[in-house]
N, C-alpha and C. Protein backbone atom coordinates (compact mmCIF):
# COMPACT_ATOMS: atom_id res chain seq x y z
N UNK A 1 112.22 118.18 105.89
CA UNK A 1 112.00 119.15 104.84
C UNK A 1 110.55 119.66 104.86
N UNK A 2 109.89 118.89 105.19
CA UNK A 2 107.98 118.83 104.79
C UNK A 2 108.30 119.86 105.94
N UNK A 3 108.80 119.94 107.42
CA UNK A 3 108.55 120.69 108.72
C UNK A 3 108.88 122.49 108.28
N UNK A 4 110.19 122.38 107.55
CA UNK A 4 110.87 123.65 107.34
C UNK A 4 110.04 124.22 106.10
N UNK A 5 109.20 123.13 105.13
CA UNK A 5 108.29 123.87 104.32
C UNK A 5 107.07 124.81 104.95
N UNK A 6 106.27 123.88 106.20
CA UNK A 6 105.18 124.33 106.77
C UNK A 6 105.41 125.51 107.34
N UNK A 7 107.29 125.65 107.69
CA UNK A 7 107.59 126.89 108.83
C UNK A 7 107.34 128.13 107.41
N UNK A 8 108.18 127.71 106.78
CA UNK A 8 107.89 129.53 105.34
C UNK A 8 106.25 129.66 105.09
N UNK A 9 105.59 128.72 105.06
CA UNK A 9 104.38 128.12 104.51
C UNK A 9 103.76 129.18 105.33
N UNK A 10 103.59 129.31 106.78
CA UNK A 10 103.07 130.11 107.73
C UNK A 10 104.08 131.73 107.50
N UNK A 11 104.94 131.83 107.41
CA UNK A 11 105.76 132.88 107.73
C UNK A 11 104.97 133.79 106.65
N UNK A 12 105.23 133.01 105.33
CA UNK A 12 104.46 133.60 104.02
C UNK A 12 103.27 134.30 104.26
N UNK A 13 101.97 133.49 104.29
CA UNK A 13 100.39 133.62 104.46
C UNK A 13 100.64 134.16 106.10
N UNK A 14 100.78 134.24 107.00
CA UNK A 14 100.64 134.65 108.29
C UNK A 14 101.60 136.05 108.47
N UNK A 15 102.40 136.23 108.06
CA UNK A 15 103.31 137.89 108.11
C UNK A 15 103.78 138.33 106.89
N UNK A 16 104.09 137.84 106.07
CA UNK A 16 104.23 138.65 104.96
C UNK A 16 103.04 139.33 104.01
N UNK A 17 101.97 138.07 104.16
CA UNK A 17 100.56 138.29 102.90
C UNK A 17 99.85 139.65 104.44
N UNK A 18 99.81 139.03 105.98
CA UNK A 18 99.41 139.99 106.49
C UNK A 18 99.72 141.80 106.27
N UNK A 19 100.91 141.48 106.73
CA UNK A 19 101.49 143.13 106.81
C UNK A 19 101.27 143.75 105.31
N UNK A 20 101.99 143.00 104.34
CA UNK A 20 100.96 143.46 102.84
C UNK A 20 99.69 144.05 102.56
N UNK A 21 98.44 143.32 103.24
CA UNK A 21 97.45 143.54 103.42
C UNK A 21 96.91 144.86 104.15
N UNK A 22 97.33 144.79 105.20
CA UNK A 22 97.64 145.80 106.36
C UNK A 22 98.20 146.99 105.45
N UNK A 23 99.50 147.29 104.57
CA UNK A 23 99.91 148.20 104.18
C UNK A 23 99.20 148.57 102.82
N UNK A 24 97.72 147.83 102.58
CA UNK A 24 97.21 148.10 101.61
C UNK A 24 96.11 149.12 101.93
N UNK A 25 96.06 148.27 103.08
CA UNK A 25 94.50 148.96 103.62
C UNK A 25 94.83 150.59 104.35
N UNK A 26 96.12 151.08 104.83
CA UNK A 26 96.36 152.18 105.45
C UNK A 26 96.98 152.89 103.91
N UNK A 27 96.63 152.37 102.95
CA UNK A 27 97.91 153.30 102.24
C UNK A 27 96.86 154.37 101.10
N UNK A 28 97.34 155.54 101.07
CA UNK A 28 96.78 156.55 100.48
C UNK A 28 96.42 155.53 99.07
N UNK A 29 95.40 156.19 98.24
CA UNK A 29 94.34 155.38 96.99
C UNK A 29 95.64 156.14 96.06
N UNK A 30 96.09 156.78 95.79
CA UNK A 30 97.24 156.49 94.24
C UNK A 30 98.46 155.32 95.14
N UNK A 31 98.64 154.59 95.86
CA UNK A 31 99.49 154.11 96.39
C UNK A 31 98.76 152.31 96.22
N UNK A 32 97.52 152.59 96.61
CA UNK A 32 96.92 151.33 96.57
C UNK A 32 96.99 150.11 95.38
N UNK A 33 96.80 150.57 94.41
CA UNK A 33 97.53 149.60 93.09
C UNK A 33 99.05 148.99 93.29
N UNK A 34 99.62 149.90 93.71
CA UNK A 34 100.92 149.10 93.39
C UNK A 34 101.55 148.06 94.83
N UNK A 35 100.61 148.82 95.69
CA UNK A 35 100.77 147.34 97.10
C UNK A 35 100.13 146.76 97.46
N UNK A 36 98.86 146.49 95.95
CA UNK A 36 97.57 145.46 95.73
C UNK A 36 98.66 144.36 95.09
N UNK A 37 99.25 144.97 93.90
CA UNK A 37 100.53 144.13 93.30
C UNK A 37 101.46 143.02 94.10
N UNK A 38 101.83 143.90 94.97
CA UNK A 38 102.69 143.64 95.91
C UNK A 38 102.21 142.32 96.93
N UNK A 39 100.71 142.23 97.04
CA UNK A 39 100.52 141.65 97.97
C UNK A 39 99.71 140.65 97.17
N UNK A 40 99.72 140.53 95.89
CA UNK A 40 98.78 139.32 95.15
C UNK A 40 100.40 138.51 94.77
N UNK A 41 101.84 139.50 94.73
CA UNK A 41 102.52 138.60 94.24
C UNK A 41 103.09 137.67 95.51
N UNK A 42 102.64 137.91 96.95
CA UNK A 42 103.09 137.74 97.84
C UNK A 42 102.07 136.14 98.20
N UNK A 43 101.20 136.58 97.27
CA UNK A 43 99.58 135.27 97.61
C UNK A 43 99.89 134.21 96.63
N UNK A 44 100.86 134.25 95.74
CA UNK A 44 101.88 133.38 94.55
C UNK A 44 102.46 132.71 95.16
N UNK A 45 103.20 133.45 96.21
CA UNK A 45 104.26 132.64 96.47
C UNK A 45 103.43 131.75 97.62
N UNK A 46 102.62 132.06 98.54
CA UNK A 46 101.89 130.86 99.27
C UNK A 46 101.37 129.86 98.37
N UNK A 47 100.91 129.90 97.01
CA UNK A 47 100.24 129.30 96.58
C UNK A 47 101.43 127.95 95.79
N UNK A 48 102.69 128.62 96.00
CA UNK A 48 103.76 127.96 95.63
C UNK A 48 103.97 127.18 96.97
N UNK A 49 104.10 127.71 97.91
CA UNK A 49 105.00 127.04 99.07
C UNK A 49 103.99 126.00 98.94
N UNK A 50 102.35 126.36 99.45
CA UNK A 50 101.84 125.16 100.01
C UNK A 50 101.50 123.92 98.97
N UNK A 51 101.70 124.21 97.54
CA UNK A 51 101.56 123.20 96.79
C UNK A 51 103.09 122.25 96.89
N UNK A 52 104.63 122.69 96.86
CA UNK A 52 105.77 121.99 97.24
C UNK A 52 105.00 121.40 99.06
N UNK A 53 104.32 121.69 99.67
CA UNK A 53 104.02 121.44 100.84
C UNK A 53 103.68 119.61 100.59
N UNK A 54 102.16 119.86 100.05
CA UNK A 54 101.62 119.52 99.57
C UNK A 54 102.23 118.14 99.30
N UNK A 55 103.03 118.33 98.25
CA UNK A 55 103.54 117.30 97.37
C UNK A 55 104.44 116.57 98.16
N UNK A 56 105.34 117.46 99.22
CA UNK A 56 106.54 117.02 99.92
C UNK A 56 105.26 115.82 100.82
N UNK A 57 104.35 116.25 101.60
CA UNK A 57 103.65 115.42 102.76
C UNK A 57 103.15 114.37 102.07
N UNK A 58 102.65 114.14 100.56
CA UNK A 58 102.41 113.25 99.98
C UNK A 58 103.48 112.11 99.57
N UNK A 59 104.71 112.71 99.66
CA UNK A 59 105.84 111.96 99.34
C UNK A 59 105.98 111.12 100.35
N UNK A 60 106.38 111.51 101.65
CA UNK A 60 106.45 110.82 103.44
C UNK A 60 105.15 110.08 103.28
N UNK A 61 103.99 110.28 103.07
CA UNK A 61 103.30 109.24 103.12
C UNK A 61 103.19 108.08 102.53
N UNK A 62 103.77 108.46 100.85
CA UNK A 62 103.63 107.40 100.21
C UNK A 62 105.04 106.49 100.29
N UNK A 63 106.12 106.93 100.82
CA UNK A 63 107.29 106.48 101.37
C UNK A 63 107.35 105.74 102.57
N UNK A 64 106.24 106.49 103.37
CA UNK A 64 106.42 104.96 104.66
C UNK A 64 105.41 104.28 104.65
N UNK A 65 104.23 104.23 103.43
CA UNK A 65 103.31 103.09 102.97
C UNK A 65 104.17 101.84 102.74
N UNK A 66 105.46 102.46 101.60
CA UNK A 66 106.34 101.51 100.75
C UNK A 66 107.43 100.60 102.25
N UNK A 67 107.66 101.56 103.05
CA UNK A 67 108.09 101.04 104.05
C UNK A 67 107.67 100.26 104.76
N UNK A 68 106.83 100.28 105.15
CA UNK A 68 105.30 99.69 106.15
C UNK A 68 105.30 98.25 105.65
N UNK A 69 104.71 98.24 103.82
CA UNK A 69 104.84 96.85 103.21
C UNK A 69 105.84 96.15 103.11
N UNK A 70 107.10 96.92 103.55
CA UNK A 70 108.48 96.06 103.40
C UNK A 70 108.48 95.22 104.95
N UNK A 71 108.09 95.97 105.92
CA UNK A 71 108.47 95.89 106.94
C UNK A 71 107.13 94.41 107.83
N UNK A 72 107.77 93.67 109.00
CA UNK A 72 106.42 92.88 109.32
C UNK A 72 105.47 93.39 110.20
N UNK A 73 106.01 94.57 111.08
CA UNK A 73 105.98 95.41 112.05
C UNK A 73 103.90 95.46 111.69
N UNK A 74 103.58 95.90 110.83
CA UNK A 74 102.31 96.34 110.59
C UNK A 74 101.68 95.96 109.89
N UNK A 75 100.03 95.85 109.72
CA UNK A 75 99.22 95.26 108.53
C UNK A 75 99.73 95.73 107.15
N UNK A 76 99.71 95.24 106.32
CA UNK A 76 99.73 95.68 105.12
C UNK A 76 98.63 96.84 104.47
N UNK A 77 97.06 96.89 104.86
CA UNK A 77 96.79 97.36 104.35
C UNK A 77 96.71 99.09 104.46
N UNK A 78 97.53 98.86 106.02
CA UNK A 78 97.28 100.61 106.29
C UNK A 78 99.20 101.02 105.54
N UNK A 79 99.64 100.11 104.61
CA UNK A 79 100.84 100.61 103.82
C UNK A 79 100.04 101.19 102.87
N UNK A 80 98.96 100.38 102.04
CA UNK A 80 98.26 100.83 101.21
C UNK A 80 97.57 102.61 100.80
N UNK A 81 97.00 102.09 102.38
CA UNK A 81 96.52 103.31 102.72
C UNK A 81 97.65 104.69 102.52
N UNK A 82 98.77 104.37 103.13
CA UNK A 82 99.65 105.54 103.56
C UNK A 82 100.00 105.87 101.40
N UNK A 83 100.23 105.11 100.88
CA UNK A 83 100.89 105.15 99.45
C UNK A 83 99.27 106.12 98.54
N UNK A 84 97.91 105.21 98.95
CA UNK A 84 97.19 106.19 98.20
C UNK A 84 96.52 107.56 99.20
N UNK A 85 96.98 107.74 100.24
CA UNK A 85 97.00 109.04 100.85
C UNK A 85 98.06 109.93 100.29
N UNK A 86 99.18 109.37 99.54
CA UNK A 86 100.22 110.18 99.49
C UNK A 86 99.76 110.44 98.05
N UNK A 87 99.32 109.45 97.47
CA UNK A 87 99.17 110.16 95.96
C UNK A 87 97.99 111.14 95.90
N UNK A 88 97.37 111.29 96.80
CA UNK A 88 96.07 112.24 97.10
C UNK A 88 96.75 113.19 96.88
N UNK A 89 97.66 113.43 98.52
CA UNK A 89 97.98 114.64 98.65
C UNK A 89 99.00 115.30 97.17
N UNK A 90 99.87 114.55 96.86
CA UNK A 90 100.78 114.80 95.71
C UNK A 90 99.64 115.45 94.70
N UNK A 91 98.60 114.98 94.62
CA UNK A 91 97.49 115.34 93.48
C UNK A 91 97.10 116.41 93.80
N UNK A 92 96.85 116.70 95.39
CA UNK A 92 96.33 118.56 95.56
C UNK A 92 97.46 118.94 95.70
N UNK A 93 98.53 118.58 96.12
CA UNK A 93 99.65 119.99 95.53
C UNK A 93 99.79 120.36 94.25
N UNK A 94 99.87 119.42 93.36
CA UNK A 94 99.53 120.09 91.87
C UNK A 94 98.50 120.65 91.25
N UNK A 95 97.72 120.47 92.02
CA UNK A 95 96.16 121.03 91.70
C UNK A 95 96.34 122.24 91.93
N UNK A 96 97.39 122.60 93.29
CA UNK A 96 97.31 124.45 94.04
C UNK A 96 98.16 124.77 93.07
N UNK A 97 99.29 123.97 92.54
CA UNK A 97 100.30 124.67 91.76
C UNK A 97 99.40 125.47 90.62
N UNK A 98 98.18 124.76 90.26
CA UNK A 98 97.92 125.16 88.72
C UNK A 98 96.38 125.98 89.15
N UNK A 99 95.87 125.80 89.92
CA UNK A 99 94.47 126.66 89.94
C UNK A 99 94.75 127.57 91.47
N UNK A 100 95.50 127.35 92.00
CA UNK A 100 95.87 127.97 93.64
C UNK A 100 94.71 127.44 94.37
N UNK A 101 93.85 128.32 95.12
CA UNK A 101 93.00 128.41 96.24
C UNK A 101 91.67 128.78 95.33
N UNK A 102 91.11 127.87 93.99
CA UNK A 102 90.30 128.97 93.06
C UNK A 102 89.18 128.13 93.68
N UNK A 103 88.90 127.39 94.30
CA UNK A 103 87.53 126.93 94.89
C UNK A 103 87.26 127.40 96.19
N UNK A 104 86.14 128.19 96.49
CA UNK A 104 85.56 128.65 97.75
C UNK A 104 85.36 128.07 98.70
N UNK A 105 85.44 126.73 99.28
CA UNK A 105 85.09 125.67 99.93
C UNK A 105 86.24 125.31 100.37
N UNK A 106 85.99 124.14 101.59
CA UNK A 106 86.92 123.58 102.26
C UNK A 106 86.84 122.03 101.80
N UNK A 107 85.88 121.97 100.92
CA UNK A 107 85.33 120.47 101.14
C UNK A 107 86.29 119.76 99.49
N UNK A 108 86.66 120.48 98.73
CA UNK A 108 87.45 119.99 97.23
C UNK A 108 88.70 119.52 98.15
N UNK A 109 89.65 119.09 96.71
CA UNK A 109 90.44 117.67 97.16
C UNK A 109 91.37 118.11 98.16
N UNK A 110 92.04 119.25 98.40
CA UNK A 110 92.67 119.78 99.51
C UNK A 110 91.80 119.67 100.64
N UNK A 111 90.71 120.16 100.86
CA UNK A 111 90.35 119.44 102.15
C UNK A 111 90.38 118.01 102.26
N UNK A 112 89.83 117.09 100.92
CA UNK A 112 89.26 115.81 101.54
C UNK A 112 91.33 114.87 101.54
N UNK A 113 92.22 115.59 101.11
CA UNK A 113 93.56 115.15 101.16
C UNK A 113 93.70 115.46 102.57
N UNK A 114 93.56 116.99 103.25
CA UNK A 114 93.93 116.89 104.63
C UNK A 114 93.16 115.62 105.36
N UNK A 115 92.07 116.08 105.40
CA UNK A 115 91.66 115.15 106.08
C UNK A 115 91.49 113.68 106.21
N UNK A 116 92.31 113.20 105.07
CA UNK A 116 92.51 111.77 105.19
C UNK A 116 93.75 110.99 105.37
N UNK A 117 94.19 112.34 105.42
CA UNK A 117 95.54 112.16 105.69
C UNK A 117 96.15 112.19 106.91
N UNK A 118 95.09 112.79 107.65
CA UNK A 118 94.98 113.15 109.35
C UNK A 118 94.69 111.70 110.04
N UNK A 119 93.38 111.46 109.39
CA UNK A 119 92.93 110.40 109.55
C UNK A 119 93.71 108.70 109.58
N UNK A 120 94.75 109.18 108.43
CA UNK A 120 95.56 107.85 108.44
C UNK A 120 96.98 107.86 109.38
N UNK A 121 97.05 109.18 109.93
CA UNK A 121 98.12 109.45 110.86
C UNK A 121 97.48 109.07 111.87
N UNK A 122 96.51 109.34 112.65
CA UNK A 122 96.14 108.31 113.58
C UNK A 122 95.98 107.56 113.73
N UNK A 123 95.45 106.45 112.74
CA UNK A 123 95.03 105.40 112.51
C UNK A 123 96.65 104.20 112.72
N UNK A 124 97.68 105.09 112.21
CA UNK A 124 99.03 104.43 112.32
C UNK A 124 99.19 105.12 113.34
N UNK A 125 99.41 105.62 113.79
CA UNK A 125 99.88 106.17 115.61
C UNK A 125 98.81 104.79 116.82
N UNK A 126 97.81 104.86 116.36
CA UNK A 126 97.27 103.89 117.11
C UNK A 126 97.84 102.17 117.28
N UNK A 127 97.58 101.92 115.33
CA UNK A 127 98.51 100.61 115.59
C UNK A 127 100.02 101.05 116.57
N UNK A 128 100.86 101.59 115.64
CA UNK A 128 101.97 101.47 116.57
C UNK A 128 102.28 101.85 117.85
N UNK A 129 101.52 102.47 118.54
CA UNK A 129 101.26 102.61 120.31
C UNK A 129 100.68 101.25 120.35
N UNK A 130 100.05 100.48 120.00
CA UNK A 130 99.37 99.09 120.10
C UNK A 130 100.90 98.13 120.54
N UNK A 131 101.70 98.31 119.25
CA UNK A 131 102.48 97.29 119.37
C UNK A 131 103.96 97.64 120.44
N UNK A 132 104.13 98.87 120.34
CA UNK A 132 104.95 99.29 121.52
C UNK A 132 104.45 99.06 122.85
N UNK A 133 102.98 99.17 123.10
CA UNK A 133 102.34 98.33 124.48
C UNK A 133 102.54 96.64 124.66
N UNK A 134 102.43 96.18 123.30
CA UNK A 134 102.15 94.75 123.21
C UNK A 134 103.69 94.02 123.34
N UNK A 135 104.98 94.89 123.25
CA UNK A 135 106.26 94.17 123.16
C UNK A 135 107.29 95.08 124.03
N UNK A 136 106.42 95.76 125.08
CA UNK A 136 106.70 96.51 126.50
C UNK A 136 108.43 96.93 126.18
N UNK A 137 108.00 98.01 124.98
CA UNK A 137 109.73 98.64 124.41
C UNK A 137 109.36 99.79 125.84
N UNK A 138 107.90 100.61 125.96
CA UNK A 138 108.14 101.47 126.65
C UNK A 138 108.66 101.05 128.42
């Protein structure tokens, strides 16, 4: 679900908010208001997708934290990790739901959610390439 969100997520902000834009900027000035409209209601709906984004990637994380601790396969504390990465991210999707994109920066909680969230995807890709080396599945 999180994959087929990211696909509208792009389709949205990458061709629809574009060509909007594009048909703002070529379009005669009594025309321009109403496909300024057109293209702020089009910057809504990104601001919708990527907050369900958002929330959905926070969910998978904090779901295979809960997994992780069930399981013996892995340390416990990178379950931890995965459960309060997920409530991060769950926290900036509601954050976009309610203020959108209103901070200028990359560095507020949507960045520091991506990026720790990146961070803990490798960090578990590493253990588990560790233990798929260590019990020669490959």
């Amino acid at each position: 679900m999180t994959a087929s969100v990211v696909a509208v997520l792009q389709a949205v902000d990458g061709i629809a908010l574009k060509m909007a834009v594009d048909s703002w900027a070529t379009a005669p000035a009594e025309k321009k208001d109403i496909i300024l409209r057109v293209a702020e209601g089009i910057r809504w709906l990104e601001y919708g997708t990527n907050s369900i984004f958002r929330i959905l990637q926070g969910s998978v994380a904090a779901i295979f934290g809960v997994a992780i601790v069930k399981s013996v396969l892995l340390s416990r504390w990178i379950s931890g990790g995965g459960v309060l990465v997920g409530a991060i991210s769950i926290i900036a999707g509601i954050e976009v739901a309610y203020i959108g994109f209103g901070y200028t920066n990359f560095v507020g909680l949507r960045g520091i959610s991506s990026i720790i969230y990146f961070i803990w995807i490798l960090i578990l890709g590493a253990f588990m390439w560790r233990k798929t080396i260590s019990k020669k599945v490959l």
